[in-house]
Protein backbone atom coordinates (compact mmCIF):
# COMPACT_ATOMS: atom_id res chain seq x y z
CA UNK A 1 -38.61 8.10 -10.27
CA UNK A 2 -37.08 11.69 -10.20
CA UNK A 3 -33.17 12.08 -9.12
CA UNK A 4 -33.66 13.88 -6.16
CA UNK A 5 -31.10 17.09 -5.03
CA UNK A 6 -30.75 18.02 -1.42
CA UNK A 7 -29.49 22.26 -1.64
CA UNK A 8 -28.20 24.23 0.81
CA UNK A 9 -27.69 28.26 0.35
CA UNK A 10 -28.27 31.34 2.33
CA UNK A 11 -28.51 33.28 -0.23
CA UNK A 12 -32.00 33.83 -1.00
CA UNK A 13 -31.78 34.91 -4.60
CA UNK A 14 -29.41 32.10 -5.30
CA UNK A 15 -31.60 29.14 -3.63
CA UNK A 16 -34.27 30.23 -5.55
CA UNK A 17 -32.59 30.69 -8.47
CA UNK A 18 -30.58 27.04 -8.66
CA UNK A 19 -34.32 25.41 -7.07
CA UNK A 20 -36.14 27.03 -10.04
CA UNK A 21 -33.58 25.48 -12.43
CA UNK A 22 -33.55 22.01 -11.19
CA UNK A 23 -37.19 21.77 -11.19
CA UNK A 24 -37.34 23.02 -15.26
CA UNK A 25 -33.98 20.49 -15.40
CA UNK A 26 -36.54 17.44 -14.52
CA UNK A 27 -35.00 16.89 -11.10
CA UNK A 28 -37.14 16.53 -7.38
CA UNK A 29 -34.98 19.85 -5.30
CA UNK A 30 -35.73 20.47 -1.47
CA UNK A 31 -33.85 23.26 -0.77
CA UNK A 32 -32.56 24.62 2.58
CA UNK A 33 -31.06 28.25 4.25
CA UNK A 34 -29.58 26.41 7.18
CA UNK A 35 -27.35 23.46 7.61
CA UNK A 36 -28.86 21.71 10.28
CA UNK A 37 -32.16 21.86 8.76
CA UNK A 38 -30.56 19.91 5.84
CA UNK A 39 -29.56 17.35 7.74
CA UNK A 40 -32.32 17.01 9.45
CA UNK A 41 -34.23 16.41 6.32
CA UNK A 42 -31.40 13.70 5.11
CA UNK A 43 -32.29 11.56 7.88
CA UNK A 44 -35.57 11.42 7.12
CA UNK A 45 -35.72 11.35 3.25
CA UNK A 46 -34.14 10.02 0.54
CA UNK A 47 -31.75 12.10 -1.71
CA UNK A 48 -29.52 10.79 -4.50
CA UNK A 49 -27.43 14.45 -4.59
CA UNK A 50 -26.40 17.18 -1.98
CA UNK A 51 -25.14 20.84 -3.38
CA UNK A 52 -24.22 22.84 -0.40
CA UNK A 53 -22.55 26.85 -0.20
CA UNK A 54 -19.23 26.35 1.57
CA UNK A 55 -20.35 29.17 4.27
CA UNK A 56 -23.30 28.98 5.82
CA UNK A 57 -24.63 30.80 8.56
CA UNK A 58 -24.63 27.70 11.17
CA UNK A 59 -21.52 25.89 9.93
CA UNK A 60 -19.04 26.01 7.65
CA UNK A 61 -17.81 23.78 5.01
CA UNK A 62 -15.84 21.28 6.32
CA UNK A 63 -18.40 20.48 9.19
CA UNK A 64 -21.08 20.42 6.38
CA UNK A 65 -19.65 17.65 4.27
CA UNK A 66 -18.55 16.01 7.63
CA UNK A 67 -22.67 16.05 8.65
CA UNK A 68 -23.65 14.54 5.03
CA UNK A 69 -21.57 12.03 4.41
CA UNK A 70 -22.40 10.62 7.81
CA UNK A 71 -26.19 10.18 8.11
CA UNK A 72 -25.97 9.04 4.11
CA UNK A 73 -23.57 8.02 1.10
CA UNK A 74 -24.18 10.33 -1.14
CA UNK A 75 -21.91 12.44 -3.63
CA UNK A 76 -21.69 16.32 -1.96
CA UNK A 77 -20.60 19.08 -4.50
CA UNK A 78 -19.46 22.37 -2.58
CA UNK A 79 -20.44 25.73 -4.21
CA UNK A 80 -17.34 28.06 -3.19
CA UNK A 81 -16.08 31.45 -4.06
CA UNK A 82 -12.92 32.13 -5.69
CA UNK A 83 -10.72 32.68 -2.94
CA UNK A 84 -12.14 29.87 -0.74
CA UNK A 85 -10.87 27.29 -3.27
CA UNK A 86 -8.41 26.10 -1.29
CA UNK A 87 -10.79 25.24 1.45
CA UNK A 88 -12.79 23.20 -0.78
CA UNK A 89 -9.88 21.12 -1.99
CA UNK A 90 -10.17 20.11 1.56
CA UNK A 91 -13.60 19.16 1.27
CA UNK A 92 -13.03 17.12 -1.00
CA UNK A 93 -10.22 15.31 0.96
CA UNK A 94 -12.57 14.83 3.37
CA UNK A 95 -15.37 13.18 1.60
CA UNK A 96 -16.99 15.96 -0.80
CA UNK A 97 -17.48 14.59 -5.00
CA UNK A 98 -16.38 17.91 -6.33
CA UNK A 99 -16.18 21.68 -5.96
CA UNK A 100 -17.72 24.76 -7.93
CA UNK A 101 -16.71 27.93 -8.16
CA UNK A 102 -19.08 31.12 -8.45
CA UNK A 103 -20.36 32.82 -9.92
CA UNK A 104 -20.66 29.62 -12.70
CA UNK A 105 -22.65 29.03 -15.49
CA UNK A 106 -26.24 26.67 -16.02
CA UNK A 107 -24.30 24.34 -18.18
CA UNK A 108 -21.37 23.60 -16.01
CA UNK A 109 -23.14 23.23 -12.49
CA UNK A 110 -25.77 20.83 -14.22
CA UNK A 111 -23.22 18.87 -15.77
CA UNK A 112 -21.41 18.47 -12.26
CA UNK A 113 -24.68 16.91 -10.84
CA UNK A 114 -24.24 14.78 -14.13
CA UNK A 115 -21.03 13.35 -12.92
CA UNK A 116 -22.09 13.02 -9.43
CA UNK A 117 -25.07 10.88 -10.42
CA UNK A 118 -23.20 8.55 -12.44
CA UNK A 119 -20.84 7.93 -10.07
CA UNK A 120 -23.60 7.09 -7.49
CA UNK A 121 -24.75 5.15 -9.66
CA UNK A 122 -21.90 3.38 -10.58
CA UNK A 123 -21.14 2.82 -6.41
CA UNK A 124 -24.16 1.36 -6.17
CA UNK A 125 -24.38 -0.86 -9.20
CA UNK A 126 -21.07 -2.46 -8.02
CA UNK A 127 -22.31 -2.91 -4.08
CA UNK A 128 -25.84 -5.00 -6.08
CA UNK A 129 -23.15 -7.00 -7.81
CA UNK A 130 -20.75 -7.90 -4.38
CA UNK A 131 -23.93 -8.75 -2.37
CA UNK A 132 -25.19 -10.74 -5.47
CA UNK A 133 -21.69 -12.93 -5.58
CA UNK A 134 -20.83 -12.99 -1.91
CA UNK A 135 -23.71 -14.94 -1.99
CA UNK A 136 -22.65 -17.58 -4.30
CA UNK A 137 -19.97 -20.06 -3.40
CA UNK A 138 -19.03 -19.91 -6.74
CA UNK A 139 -18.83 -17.45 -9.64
CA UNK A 140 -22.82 -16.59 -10.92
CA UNK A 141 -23.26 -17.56 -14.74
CA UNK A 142 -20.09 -19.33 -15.07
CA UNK A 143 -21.37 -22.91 -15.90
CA UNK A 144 -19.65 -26.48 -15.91
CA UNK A 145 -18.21 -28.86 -14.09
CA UNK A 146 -15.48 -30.59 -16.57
CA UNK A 147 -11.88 -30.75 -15.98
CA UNK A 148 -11.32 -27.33 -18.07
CA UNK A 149 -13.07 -25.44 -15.99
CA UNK A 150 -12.14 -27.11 -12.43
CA UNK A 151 -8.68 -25.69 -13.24
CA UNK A 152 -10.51 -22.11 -14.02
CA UNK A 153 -12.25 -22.48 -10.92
CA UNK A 154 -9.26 -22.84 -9.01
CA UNK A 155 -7.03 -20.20 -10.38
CA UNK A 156 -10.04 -17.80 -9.82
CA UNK A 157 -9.50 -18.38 -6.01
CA UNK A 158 -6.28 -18.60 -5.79
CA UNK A 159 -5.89 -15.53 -7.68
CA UNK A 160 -8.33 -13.78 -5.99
CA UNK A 161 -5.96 -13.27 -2.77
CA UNK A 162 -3.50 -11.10 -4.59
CA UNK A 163 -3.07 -8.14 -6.06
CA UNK A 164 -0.99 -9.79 -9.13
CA UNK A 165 -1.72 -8.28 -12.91
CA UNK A 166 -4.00 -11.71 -14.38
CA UNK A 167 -4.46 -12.04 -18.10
CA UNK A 168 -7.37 -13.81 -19.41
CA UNK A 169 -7.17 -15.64 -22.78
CA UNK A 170 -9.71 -17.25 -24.87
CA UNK A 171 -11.70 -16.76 -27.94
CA UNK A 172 -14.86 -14.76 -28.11
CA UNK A 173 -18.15 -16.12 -26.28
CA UNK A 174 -15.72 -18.27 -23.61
CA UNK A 175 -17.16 -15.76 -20.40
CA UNK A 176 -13.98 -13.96 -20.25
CA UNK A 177 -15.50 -11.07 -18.82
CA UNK A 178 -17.37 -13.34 -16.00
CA UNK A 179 -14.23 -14.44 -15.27
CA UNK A 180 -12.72 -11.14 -14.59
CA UNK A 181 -15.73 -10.06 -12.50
CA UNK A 182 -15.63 -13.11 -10.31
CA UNK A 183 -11.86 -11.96 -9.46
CA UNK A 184 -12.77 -8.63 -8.49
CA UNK A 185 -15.66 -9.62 -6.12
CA UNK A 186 -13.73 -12.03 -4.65
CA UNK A 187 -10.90 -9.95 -3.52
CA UNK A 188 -10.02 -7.88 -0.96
CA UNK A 189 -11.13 -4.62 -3.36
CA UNK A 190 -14.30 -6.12 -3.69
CA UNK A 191 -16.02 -3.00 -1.89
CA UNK A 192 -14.23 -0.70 -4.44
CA UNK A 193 -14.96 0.28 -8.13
CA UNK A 194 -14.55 -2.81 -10.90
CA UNK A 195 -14.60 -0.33 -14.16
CA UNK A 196 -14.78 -2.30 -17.61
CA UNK A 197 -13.21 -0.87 -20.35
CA UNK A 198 -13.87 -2.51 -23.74
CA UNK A 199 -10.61 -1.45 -25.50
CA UNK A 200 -11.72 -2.46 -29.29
CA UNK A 201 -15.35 -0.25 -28.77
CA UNK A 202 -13.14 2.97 -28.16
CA UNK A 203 -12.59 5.41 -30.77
CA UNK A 204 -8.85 5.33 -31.05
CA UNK A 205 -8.70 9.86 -30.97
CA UNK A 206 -10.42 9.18 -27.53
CA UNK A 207 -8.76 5.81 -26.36
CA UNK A 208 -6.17 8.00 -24.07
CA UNK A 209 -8.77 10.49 -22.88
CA UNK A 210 -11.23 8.03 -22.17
CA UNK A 211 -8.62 6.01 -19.80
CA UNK A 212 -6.76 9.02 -17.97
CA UNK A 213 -8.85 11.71 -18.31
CA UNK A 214 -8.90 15.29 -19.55
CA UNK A 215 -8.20 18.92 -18.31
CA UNK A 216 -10.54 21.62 -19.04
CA UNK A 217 -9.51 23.13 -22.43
CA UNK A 218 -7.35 20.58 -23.65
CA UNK A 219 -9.35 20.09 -26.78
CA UNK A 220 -12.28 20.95 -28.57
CA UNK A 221 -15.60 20.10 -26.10
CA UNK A 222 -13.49 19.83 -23.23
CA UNK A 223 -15.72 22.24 -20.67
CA UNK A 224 -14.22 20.54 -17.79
CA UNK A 225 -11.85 18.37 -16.30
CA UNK A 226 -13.13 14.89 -16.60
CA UNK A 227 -11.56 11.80 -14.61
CA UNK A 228 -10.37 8.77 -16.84
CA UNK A 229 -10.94 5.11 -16.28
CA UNK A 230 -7.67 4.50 -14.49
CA UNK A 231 -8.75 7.75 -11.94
CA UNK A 232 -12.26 5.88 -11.23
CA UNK A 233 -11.08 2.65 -10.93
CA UNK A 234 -8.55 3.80 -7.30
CA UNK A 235 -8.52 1.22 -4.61
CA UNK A 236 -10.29 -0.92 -7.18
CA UNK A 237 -9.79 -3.31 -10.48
CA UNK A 238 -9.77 -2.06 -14.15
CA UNK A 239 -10.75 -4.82 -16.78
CA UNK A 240 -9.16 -3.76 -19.79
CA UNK A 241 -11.44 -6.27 -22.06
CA UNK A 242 -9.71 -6.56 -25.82
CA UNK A 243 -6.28 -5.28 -25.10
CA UNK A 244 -5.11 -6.99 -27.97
CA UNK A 245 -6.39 -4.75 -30.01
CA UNK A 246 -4.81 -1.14 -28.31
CA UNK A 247 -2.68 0.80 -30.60
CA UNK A 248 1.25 0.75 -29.89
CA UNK A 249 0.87 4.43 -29.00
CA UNK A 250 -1.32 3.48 -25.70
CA UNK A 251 -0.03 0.52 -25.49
CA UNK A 252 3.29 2.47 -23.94
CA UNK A 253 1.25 4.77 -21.63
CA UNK A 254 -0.55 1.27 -20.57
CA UNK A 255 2.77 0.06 -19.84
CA UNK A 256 3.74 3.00 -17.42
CA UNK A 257 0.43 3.09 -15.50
CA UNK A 258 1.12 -0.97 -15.03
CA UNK A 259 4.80 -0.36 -13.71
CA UNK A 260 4.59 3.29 -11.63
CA UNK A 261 1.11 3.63 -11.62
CA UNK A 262 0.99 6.94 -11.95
CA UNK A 263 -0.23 8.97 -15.24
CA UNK A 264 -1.22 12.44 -16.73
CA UNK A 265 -4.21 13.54 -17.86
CA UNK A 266 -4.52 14.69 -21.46
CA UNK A 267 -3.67 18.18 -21.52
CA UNK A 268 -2.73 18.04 -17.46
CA UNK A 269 1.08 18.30 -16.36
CA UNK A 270 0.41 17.05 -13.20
CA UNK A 271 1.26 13.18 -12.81
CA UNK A 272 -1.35 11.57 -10.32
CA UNK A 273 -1.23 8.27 -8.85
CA UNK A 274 -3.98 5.34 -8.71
CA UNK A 275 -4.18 2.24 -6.86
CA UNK A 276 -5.09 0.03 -9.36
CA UNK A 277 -5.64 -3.92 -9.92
CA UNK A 278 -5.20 -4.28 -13.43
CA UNK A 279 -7.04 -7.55 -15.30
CA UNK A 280 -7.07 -7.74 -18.96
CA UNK A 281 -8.64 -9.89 -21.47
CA UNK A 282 -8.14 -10.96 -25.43
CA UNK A 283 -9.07 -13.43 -27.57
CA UNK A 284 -5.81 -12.57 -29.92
CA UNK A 285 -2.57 -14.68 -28.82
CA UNK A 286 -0.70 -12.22 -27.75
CA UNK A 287 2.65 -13.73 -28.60
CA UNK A 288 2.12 -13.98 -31.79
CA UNK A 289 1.25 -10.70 -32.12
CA UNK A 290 4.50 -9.42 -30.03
CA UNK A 291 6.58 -11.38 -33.00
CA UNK A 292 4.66 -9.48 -35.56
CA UNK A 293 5.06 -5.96 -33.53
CA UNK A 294 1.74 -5.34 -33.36
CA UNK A 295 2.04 -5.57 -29.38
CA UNK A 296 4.67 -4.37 -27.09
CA UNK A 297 7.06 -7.50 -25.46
CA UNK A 298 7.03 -5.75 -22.09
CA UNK A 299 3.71 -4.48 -21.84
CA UNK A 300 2.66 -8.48 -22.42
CA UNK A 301 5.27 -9.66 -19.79
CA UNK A 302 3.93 -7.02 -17.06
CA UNK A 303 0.29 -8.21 -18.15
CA UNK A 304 1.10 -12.15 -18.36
CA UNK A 305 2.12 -12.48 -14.75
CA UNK A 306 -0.91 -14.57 -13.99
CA UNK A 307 -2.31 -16.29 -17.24
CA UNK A 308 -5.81 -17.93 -17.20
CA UNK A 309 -7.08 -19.49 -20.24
CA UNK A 310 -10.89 -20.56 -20.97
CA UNK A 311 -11.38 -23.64 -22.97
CA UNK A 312 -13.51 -22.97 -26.06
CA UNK A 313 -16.95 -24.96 -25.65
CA UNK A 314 -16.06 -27.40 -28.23
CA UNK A 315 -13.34 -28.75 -25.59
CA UNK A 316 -15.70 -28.98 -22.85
CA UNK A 317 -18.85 -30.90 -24.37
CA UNK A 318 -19.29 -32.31 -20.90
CA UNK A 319 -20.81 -28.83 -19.85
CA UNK A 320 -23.54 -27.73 -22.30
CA UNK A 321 -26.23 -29.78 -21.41
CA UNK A 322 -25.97 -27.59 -18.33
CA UNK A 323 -25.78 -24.55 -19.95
CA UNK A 324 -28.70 -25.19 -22.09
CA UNK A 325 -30.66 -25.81 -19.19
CA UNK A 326 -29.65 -22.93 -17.67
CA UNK A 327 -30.50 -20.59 -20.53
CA UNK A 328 -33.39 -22.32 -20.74
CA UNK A 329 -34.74 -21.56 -17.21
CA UNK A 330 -33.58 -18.12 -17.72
CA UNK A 331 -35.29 -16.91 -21.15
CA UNK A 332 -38.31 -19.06 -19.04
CA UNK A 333 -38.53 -16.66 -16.33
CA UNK A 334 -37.42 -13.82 -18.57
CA UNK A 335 -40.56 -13.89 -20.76
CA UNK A 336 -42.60 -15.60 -18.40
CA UNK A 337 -42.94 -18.48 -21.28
CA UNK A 338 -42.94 -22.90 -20.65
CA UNK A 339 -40.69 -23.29 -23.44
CA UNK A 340 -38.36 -27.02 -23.14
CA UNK A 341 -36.61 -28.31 -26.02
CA UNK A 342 -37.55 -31.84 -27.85
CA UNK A 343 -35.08 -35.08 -27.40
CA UNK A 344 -34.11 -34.51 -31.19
CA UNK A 345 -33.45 -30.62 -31.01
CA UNK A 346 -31.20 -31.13 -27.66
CA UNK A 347 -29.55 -33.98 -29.15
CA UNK A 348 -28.59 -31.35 -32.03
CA UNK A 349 -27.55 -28.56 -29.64
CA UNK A 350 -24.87 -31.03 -28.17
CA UNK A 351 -23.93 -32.28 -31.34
CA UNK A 352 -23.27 -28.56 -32.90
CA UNK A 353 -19.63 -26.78 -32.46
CA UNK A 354 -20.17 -23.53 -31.50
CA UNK A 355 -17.69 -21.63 -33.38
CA UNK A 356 -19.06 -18.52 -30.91
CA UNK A 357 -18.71 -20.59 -27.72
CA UNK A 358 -21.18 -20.25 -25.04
CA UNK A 359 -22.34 -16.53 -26.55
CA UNK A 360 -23.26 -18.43 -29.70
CA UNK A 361 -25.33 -20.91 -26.80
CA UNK A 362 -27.11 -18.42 -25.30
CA UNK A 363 -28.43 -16.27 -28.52
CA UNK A 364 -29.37 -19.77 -29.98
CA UNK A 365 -31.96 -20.67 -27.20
CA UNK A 366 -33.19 -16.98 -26.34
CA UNK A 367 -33.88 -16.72 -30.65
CA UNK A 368 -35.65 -19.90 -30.27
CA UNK A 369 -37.46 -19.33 -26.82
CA UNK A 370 -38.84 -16.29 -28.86
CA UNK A 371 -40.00 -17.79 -31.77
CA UNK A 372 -40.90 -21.08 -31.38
CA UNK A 373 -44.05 -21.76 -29.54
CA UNK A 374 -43.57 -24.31 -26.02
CA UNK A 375 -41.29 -27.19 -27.35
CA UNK A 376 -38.44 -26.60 -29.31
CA UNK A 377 -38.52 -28.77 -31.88
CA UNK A 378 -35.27 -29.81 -34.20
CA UNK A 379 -36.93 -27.52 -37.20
CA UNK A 380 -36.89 -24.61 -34.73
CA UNK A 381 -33.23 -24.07 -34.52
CA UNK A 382 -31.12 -22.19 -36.84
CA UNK A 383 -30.20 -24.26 -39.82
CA UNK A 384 -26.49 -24.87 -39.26
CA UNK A 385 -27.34 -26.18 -35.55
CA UNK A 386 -30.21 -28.46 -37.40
CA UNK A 387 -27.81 -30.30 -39.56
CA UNK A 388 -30.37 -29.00 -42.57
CA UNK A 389 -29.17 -28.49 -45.82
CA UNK A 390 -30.73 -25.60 -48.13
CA UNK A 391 -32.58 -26.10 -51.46
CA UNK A 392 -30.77 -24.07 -53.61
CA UNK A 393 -32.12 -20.36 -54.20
CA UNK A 394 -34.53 -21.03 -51.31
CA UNK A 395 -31.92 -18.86 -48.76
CA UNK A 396 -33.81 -16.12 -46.69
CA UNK A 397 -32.58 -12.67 -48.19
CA UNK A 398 -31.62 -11.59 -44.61
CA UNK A 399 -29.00 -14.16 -45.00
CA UNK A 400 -27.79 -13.53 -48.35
CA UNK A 401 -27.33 -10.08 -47.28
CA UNK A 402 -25.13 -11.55 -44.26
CA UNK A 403 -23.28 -13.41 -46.27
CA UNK A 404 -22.29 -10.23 -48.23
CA UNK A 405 -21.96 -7.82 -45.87
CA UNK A 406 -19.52 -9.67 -44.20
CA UNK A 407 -17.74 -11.10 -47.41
CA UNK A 408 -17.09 -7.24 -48.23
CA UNK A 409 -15.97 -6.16 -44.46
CA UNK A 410 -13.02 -9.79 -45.11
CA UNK A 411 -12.16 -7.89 -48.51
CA UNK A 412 -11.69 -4.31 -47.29
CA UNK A 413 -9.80 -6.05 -44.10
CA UNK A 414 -7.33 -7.68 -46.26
CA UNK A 415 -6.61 -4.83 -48.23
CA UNK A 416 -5.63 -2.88 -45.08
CA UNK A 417 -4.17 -5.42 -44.06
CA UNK A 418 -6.00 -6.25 -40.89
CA UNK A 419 -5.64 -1.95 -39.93
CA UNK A 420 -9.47 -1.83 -38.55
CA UNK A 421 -9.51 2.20 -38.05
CA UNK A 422 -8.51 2.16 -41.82
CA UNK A 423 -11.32 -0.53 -42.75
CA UNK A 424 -14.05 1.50 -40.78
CA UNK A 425 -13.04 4.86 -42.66
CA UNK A 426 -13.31 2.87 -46.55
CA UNK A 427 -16.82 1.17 -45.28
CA UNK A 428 -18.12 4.48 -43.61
CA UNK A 429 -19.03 3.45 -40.11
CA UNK A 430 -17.16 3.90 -36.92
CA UNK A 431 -14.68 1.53 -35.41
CA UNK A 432 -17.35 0.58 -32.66
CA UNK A 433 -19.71 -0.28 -34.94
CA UNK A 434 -16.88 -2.44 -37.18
CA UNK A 435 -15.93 -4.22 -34.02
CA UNK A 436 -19.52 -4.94 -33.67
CA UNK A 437 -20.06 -6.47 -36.91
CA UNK A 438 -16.83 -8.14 -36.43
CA UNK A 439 -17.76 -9.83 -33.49
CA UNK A 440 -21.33 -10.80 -34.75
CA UNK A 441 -19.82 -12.39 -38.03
CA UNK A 442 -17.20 -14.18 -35.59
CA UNK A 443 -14.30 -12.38 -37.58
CA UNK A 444 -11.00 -12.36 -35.37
């Protein structure tokens, strides 16, 4: 379905103009002379953007946004002459997404109804996932009924009432993320933004852009000013996923937006403020790596007010017979397939430690749901989770190649010495796609 754009512009030359360009951009435009016959049409139709002059012959501005953002909730972006800026700084106070002022280029205007999408978007993605858990007593996808996770369970609600700083602990595959989401949807923000951040995936030249934004010209590429994580995230919760692995630089301007929560935006000198519930996540014990100075004492201690820790699955046996039927019933419905496993190949799914906790779980049963035709059988699953040993020189070259792909990723790793924007540079890729390797092989 096309993105639709709701315009509104007297000026003939220029409504025909921006309509001609939207069209050849691939978007659905209705465009309008009048404000009243806009929102006219917006109570009748559905539009996912509105793009309205700031003076219009019927109404001005401020009464403009006013009319929108009542008869719908969507993201208004005023088009305002140079010496009306101030006027549409009050717009925006009053409900508008963003201004733009003329005369303006292709590029930038299309770009702005970029933004404005996304965030819609984004609003609307995280109003699907509060109606989705308010109607769950409990946490979706978060699975078991042992002792371990009783005591998650009842730190997530307790929890849930404040605005305290919570740090979540665990190794990779334990549903750390879950965890965090469950917070966030049931507290009071829970109508706000939740924006995830996976701190290892970021470049580390972009790790303080990407979190507090960026003012037009304050590097190369930098067109326009571009809100950060921390910016998006106000009135909300920011789950910084991986902190552990933030270097010290950010680590300090982490540390400030915890405390004052205020910050700059790269190449900005004014300081803004956010209201901001801040959750973070690692699988790295953090102490440890405060005693080696690889992470800032009071950075941890303004994080660690509220610790939660997820038992690997190994400690909580009781619970994967559940979770295997679970994943079952969903890769069932998924590809519409009857697939069940066999007595003998359940009986070696609990038996198996899962080194990659319940992740490891799941891709185990959606690979075999895949492949294996209706049951499951024992010879189905992957050969360490079989309890099969190889005849020598019989390995699957897929898995030799593994083997020595990640062999060479340990070696270059311990000649940095654990540095992983130094081991992405001598193996040639990027540090996301090391962290991605890293976490398939299970490396910490």
């Amino acid at each position: 379905m096309k993105e639709t754009v709701l315009m509104i512009e007297d000026d003939k030359l220029m409504r025909i103009s921006l309509e001609d360009a939207l069209s050849r951009a691939g978007y659905g435009v209705t465009a309008f002379e009048t404000g009243a016959e806009a929102v006219n049409a917006l109570r009748q139709s559905r539009y996912d953007v509105a793009v309205t002059d700031f003076r219009l012959p019927d109404m001005d501005g401020f009464d403009i946004v006013r009319e929108i953002t009542a008869a719908k909730d969507i993201p208004v972006i005023v088009m305002t002459a140079y010496g009306t800026i101030k006027d549409a700084v009050e717009a925006m106070r009053l409900g508008a997404f963003d201004y733009i002022t003329k005369p303006f280029s292709l590029d930038e205007f299309f770009l702005l109804i970029k933004r404005a999408l996304e965030m819609k978007k984004l609003k609307e993605e995280n109003i699907r996932l509060r109606k989705d858990l308010a109607r769950c007593s409990r946490p979706p996808d978060i699975i078991g009924e042992g002792p371990g996770m009783q005591s998650v369970y009842s730190l997530i609600e307790r929890v849930s009432a404040s605005d305290s700083t919570v740090l979540i602990q665990g190794e990779s595959g334990t549903g750390k993320e879950l965890v965090a989401t469950a917070i966030h949807f049931k507290s009071k923000r829970r109508g706000r933004p939740l924006i995830k951040v996976n701190c290892a995936a970021l470049p580390e030249g972009l790790i303080e852009s990407e979190l507090f934004g960026y003012e037009k010209g304050a590097f190369t590429g930098a067109l326009k000013r571009k809100p950060g994580r921390f910016e998006l995230a106000d009135g909300g919760t920011i789950f910084l996923d991986e902190i552990g692995d933030l270097p010290l630089f950010t680590q300090a301007k982490i540390l400030r937006a915890i405390q004052e929560r205020q910050f700059e935006r790269v190449g900005g000198a004014a300081t803004l403020s956010t209201d901001v519930r801040i959750i973070a996540a690692t699988n790295k014990n953090l102490e440890q790596e405060v005693k080696t100075g690889r992470f800032r004492e009071d950075l941890f201690y303004r994080l660690n007010v509220v610790p939660i820790v997820l038992p690997p699955l190994r400690d909580r046996r009781e619970d994967i017979p559940a979770l295997i039927e679970f994943f079952t019933a969903k890769y069932r419905s998924k590809l519409s397939k009857d697939i069940r496993f066999s007595k003998e190949a359940f009986d070696a799914l609990l038996a198996y430690d899962y080194s990659g906790n319940v992740r490891e779980l799941e891709n185990i049963v959606e690979r075999c749901a895949i492949l294996a035709p209706g049951v499951i059988q024992r010879n189905d699953l992957p050969l360490p989770v079989a309890g099969h040993s190889q005849t020598p020189g019989t390995a699957l070259l897929s898995d030799v190649a593994a083997s020595a792909e990640k062999n060479h990723i340990l070696k270059v790793l311990d000649i940095t010495q654990g540095n992983k924007t130094r081991a992405a540079e001598m193996l040639g890729i990027s540090r996301k796609t090391l962290w991605e390797k890293l976490n398939s092989y299970k490396i910490e």
